[in-house]
PDB file of N, CA and C in Angstrom:
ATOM      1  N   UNK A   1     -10.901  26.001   0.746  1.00  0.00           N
ATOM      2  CA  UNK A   1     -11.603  24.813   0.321  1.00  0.00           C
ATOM      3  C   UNK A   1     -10.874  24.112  -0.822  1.00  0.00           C
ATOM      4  N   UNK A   2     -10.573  24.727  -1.480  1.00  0.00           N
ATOM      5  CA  UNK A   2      -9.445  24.476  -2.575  1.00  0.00           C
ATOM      6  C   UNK A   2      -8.684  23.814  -2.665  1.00  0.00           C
ATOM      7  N   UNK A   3      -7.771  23.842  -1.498  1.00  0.00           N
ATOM      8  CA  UNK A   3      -6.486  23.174  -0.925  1.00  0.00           C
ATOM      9  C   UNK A   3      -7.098  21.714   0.145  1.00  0.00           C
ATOM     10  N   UNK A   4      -8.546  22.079   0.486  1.00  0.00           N
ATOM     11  CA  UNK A   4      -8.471  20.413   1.172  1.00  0.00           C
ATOM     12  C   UNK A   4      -9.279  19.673  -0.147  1.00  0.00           C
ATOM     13  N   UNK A   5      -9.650  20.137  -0.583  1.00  0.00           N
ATOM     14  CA  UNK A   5     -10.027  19.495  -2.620  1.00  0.00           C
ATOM     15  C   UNK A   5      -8.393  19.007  -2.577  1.00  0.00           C
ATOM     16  N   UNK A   6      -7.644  19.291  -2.927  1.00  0.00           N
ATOM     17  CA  UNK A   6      -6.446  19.380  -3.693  1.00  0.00           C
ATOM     18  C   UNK A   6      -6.094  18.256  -2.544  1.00  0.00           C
ATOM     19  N   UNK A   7      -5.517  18.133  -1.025  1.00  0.00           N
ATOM     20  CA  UNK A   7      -5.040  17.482  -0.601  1.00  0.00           C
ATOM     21  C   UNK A   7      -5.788  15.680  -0.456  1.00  0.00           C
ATOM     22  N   UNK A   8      -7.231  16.173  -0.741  1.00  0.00           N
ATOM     23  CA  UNK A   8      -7.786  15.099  -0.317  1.00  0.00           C
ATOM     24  C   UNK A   8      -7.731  13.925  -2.004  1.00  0.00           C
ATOM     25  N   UNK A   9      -7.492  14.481  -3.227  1.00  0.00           N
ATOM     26  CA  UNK A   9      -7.525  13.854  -4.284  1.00  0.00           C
ATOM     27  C   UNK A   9      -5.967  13.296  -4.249  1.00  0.00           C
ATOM     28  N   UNK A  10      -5.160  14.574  -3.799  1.00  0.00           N
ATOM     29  CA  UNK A  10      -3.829  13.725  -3.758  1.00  0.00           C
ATOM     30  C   UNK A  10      -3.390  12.599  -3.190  1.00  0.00           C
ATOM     31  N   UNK A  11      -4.173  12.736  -1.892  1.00  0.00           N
ATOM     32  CA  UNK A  11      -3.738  12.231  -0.488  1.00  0.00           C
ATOM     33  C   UNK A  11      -4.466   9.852  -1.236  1.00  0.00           C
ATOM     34  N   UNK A  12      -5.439  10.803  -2.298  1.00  0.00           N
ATOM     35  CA  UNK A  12      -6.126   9.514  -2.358  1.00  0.00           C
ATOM     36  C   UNK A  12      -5.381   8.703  -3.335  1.00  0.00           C
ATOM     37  N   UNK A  13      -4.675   9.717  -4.479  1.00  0.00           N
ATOM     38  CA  UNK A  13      -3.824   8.978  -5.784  1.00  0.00           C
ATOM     39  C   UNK A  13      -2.467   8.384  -4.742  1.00  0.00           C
ATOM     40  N   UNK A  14      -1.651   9.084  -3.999  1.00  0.00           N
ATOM     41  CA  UNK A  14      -0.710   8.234  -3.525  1.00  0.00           C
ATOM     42  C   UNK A  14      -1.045   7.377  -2.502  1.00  0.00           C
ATOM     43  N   UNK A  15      -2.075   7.423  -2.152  1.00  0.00           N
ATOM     44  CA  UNK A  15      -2.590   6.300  -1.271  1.00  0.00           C
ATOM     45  C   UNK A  15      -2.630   4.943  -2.111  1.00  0.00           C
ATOM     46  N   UNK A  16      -3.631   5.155  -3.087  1.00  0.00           N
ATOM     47  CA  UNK A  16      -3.789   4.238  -4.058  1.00  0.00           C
ATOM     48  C   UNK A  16      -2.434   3.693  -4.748  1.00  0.00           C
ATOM     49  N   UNK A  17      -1.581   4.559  -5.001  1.00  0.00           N
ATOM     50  CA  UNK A  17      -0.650   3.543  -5.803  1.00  0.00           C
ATOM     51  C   UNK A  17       0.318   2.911  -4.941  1.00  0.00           C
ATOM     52  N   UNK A  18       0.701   3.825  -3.629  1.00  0.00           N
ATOM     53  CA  UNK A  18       1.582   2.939  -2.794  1.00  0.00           C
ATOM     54  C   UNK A  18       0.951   1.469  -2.256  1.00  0.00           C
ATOM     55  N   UNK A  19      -0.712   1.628  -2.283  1.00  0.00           N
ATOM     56  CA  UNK A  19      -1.018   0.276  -1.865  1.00  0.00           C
ATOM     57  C   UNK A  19      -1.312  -0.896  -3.099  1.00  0.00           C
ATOM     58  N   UNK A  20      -1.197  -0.230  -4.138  1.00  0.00           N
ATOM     59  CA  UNK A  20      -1.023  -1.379  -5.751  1.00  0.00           C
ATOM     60  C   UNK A  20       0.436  -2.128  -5.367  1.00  0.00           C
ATOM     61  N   UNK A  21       1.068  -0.642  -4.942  1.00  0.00           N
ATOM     62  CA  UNK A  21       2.567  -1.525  -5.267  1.00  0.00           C
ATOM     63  C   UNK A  21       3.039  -2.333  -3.748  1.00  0.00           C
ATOM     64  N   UNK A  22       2.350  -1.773  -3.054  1.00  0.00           N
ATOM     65  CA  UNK A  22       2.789  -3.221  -1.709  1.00  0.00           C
ATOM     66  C   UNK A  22       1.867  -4.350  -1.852  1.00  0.00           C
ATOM     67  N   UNK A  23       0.914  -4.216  -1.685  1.00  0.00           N
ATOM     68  CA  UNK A  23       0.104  -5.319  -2.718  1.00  0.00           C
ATOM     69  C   UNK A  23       0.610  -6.291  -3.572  1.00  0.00           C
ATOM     70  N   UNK A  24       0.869  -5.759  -4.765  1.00  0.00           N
ATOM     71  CA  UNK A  24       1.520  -6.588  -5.913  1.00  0.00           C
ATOM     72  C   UNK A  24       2.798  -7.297  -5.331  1.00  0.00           C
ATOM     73  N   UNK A  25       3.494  -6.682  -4.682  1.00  0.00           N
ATOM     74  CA  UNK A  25       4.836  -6.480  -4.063  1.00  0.00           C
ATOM     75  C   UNK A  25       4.836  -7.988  -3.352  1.00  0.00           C
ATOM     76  N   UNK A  26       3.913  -8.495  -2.668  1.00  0.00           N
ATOM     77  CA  UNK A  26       3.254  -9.292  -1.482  1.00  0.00           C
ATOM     78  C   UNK A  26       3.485 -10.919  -2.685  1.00  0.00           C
ATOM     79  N   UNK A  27       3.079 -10.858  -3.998  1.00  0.00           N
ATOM     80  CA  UNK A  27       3.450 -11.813  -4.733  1.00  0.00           C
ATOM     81  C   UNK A  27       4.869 -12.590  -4.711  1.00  0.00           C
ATOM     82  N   UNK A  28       5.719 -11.325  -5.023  1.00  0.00           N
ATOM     83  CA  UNK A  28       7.091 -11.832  -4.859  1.00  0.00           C
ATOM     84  C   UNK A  28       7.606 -11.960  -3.907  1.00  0.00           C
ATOM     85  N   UNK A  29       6.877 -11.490  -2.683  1.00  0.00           N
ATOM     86  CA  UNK A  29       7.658 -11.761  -1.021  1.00  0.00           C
ATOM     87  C   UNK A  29       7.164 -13.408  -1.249  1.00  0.00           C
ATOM     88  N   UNK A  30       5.778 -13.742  -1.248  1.00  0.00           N
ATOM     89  CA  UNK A  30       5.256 -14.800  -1.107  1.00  0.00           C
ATOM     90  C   UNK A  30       6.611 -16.072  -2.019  1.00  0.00           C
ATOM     91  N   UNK A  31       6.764 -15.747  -3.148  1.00  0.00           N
ATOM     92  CA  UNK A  31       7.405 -16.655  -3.684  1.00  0.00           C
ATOM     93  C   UNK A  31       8.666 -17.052  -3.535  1.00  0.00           C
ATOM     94  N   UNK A  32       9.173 -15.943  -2.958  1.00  0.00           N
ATOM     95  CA  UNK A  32      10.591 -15.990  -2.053  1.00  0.00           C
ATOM     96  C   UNK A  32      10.449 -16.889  -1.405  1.00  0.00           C
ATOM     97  N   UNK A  33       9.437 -16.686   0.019  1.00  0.00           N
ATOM     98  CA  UNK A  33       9.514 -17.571   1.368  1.00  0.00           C
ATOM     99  C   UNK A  33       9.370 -18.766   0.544  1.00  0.00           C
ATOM    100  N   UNK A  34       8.413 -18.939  -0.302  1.00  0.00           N
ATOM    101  CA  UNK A  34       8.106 -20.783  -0.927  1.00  0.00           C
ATOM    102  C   UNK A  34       9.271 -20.915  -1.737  1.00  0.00           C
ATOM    103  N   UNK A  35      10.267 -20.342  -1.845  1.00  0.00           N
ATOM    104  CA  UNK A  35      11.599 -20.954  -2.735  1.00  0.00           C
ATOM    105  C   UNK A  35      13.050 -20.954  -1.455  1.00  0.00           C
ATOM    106  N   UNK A  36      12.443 -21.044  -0.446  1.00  0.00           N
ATOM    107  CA  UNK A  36      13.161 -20.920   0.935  1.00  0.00           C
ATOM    108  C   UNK A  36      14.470 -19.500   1.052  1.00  0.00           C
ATOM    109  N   UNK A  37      13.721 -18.662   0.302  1.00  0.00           N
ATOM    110  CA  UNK A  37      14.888 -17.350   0.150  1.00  0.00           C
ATOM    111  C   UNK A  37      14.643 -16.596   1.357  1.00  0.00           C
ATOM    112  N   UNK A  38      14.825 -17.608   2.514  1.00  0.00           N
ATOM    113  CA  UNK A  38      14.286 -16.599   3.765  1.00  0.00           C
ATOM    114  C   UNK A  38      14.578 -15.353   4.128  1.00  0.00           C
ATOM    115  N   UNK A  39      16.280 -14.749   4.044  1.00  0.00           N
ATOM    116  CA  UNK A  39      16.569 -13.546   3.859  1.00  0.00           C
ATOM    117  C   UNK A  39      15.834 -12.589   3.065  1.00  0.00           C
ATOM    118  N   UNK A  40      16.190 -12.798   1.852  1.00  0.00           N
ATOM    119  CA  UNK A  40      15.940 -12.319   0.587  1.00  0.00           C
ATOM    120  C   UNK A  40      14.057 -11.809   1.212  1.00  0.00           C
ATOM    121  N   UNK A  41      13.423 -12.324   1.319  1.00  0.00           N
ATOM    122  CA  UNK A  41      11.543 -12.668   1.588  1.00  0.00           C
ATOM    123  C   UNK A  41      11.992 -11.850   2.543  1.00  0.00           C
ATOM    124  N   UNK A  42      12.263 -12.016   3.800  1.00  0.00           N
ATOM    125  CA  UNK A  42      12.467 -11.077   5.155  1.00  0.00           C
ATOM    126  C   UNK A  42      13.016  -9.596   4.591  1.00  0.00           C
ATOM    127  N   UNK A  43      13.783  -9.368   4.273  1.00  0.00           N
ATOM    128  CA  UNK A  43      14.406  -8.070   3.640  1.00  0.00           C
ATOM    129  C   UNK A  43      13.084  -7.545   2.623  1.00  0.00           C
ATOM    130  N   UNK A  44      12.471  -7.953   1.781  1.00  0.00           N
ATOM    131  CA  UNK A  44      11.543  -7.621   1.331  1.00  0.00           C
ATOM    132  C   UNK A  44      10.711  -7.262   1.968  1.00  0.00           C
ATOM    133  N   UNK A  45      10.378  -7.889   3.046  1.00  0.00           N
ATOM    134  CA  UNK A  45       8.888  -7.616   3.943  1.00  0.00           C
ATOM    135  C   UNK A  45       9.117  -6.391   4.974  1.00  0.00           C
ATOM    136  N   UNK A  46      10.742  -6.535   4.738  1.00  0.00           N
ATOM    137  CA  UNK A  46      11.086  -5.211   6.026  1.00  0.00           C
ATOM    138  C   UNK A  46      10.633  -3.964   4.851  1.00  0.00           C
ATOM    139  N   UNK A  47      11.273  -4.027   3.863  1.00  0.00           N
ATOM    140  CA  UNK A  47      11.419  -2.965   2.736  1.00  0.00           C
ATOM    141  C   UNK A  47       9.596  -2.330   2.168  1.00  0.00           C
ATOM    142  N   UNK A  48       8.958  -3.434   2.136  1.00  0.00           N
ATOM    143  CA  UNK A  48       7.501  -3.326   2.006  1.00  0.00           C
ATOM    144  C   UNK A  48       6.935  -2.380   2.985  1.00  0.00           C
ATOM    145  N   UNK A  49       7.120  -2.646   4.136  1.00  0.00           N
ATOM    146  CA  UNK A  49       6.222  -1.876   5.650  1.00  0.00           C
ATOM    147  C   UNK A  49       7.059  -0.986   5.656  1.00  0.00           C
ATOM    148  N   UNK A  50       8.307  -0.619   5.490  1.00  0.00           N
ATOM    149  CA  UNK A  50       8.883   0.394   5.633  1.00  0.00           C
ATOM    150  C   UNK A  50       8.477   1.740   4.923  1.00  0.00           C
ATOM    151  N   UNK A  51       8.227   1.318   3.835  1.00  0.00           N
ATOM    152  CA  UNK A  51       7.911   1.844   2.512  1.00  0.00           C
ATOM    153  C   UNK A  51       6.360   1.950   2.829  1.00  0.00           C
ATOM    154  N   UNK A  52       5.750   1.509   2.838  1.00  0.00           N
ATOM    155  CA  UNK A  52       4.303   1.872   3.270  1.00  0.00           C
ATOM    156  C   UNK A  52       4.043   2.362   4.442  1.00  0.00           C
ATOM    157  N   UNK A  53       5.286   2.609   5.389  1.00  0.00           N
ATOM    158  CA  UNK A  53       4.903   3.354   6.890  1.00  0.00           C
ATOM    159  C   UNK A  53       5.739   5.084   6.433  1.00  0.00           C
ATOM    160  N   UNK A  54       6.206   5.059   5.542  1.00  0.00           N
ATOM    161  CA  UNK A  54       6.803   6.192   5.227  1.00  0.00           C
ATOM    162  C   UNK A  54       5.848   6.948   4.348  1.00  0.00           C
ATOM    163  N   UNK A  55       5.147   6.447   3.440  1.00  0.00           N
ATOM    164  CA  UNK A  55       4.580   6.982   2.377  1.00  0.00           C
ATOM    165  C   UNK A  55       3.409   7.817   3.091  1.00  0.00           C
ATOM    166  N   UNK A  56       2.849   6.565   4.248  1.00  0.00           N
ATOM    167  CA  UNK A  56       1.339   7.214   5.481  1.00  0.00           C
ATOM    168  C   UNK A  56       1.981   8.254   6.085  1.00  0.00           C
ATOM    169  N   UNK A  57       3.143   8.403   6.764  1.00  0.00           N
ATOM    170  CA  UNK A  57       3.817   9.379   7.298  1.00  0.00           C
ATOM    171  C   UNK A  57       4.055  10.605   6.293  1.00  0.00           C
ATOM    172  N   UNK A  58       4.678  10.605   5.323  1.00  0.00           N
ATOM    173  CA  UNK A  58       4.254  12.012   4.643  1.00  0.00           C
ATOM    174  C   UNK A  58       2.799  12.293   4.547  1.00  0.00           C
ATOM    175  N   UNK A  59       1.970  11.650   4.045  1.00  0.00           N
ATOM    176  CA  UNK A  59       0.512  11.902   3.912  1.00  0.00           C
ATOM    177  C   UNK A  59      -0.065  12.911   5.453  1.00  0.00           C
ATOM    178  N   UNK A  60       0.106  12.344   6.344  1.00  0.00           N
ATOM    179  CA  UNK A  60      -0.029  12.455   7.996  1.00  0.00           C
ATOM    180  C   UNK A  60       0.627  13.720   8.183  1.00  0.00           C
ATOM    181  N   UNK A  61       1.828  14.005   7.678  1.00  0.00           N
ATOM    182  CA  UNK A  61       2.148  15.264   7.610  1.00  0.00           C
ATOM    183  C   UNK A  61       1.634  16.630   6.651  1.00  0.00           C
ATOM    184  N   UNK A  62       1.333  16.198   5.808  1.00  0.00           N
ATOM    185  CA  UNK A  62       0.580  16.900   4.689  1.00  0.00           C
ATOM    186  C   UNK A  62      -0.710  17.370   5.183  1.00  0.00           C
ATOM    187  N   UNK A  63      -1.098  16.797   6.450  1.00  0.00           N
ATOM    188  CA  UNK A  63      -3.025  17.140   6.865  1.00  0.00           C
ATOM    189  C   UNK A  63      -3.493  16.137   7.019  1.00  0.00           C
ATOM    190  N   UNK A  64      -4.274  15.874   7.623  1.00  0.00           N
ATOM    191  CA  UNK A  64      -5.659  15.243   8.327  1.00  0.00           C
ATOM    192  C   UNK A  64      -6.110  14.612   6.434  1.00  0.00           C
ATOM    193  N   UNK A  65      -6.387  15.937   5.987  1.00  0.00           N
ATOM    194  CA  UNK A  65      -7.088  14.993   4.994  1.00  0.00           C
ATOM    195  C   UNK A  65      -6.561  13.710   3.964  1.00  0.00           C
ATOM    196  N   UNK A  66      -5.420  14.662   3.506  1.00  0.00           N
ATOM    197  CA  UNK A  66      -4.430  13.609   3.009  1.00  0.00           C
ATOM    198  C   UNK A  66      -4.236  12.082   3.386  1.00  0.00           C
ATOM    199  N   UNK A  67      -4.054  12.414   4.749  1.00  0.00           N
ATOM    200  CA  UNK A  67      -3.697  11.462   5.384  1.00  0.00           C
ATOM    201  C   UNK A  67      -5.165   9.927   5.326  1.00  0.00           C
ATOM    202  N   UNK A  68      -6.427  11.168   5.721  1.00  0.00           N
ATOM    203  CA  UNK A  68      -7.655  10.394   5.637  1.00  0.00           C
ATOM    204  C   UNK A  68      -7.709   9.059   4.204  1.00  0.00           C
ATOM    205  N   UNK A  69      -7.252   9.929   3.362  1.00  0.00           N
ATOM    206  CA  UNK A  69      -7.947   9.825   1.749  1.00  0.00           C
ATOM    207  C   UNK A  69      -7.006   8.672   1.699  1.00  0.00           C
ATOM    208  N   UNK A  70      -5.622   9.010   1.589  1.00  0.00           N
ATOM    209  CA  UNK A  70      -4.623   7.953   1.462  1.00  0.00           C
ATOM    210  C   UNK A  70      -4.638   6.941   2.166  1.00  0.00           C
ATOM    211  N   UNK A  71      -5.087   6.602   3.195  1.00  0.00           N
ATOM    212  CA  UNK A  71      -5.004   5.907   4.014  1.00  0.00           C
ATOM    213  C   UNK A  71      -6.247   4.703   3.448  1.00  0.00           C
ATOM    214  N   UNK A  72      -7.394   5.391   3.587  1.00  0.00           N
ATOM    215  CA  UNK A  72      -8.489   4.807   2.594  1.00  0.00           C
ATOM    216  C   UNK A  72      -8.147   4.029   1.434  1.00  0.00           C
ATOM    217  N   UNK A  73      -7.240   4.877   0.608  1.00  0.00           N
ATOM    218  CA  UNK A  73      -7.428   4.264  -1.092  1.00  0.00           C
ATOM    219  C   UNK A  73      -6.191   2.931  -0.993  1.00  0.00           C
ATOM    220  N   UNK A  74      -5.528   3.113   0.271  1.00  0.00           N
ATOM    221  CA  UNK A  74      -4.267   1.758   0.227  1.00  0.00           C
ATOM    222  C   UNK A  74      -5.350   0.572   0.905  1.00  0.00           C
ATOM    223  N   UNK A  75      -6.462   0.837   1.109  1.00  0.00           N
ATOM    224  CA  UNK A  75      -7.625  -0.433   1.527  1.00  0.00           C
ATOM    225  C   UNK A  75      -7.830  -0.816   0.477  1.00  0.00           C
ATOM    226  N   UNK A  76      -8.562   0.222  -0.178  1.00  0.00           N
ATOM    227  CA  UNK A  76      -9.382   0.024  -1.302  1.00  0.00           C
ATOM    228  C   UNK A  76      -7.869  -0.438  -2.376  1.00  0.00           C
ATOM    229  N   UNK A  77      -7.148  -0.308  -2.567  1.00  0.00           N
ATOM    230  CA  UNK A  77      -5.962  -1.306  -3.398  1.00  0.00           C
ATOM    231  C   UNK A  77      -6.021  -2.504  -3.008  1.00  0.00           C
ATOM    232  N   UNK A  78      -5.968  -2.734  -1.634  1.00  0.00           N
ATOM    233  CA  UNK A  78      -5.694  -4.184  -1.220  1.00  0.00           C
ATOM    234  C   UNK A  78      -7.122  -4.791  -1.174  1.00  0.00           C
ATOM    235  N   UNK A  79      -8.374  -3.986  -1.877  1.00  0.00           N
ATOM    236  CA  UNK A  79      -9.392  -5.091  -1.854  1.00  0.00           C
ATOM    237  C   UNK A  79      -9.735  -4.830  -3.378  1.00  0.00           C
ATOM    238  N   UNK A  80      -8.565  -4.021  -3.936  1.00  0.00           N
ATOM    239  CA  UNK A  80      -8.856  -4.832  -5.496  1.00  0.00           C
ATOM    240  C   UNK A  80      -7.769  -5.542  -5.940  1.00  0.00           C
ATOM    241  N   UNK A  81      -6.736  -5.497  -5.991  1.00  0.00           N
ATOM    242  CA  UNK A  81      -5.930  -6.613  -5.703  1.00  0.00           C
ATOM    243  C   UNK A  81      -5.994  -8.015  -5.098  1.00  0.00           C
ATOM    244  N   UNK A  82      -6.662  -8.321  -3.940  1.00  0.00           N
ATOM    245  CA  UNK A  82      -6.654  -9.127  -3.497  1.00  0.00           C
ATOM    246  C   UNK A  82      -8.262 -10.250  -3.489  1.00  0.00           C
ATOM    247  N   UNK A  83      -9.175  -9.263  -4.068  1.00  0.00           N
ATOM    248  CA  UNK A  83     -10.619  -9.537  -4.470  1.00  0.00           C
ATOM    249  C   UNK A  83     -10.376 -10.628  -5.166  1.00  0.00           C
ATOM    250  N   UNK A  84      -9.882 -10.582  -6.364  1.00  0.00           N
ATOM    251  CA  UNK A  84      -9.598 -11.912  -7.578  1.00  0.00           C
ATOM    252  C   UNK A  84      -9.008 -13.170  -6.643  1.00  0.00           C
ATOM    253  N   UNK A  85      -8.182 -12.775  -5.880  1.00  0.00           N
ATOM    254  CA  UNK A  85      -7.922 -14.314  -5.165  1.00  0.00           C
ATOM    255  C   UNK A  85      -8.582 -15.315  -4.704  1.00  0.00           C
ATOM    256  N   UNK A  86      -9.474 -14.168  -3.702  1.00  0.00           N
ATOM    257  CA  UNK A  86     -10.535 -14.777  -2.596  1.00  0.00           C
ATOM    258  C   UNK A  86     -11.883 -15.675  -3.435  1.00  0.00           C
ATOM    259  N   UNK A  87     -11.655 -14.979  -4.765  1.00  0.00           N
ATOM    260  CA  UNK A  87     -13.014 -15.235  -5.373  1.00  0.00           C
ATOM    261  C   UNK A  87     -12.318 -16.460  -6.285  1.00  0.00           C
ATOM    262  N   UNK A  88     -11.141 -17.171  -6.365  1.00  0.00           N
ATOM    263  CA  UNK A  88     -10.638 -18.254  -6.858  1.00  0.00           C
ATOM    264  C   UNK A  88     -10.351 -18.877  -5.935  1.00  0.00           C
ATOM    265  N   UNK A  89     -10.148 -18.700  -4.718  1.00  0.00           N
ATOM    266  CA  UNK A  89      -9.905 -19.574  -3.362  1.00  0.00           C
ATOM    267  C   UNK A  89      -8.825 -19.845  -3.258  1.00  0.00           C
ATOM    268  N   UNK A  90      -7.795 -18.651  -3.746  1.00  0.00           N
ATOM    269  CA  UNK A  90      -6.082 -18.989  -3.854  1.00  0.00           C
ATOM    270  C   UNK A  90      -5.820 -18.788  -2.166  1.00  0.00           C
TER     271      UNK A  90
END
């Protein structure tokens, strides 16, 4: 019981920060494409999903739960991150 305690708190902290930082990340892709750095923005967006399909993939390997928790807390990043926008109508 111990160890799915342990995987499921972990599974939730790197969930959570890999989805702060693709999240946040999503600012500077955005400002790329609007400064016509189409490469530059594209290479980012590859580097973003890459990076967030790798991070779910260790989790996924780590257990079911891990995987559960993390998977969860990169939502819950992108709806606190992205909450302040919606509620300014950016």
């Amino acid at each position: 019981m111990t160890s799915f305690v342990f995987w499921l708190i972990a599974g939730a902290a790197v969930g959570f920060a890999a989805g702060v930082l693709h999240f946040a990340s999503l600012h500077w892709n955005g400002r790329l494409f609007a400064a016509g750095r189409m490469a530059a923005a594209f290479g980012m967006q590859v580097a973003r999903i890459a990076i967030a399909c790798a991070i779910l993939f260790v989790l996924a390997r780590a257990g079911a739960a891990a995987f559960l928790s993390g998977a969860a807390a990169f939502l819950l990043a992108r709806q606190a991150l992205m909450w302040p926008l919606y509620r300014r109508g950016a």
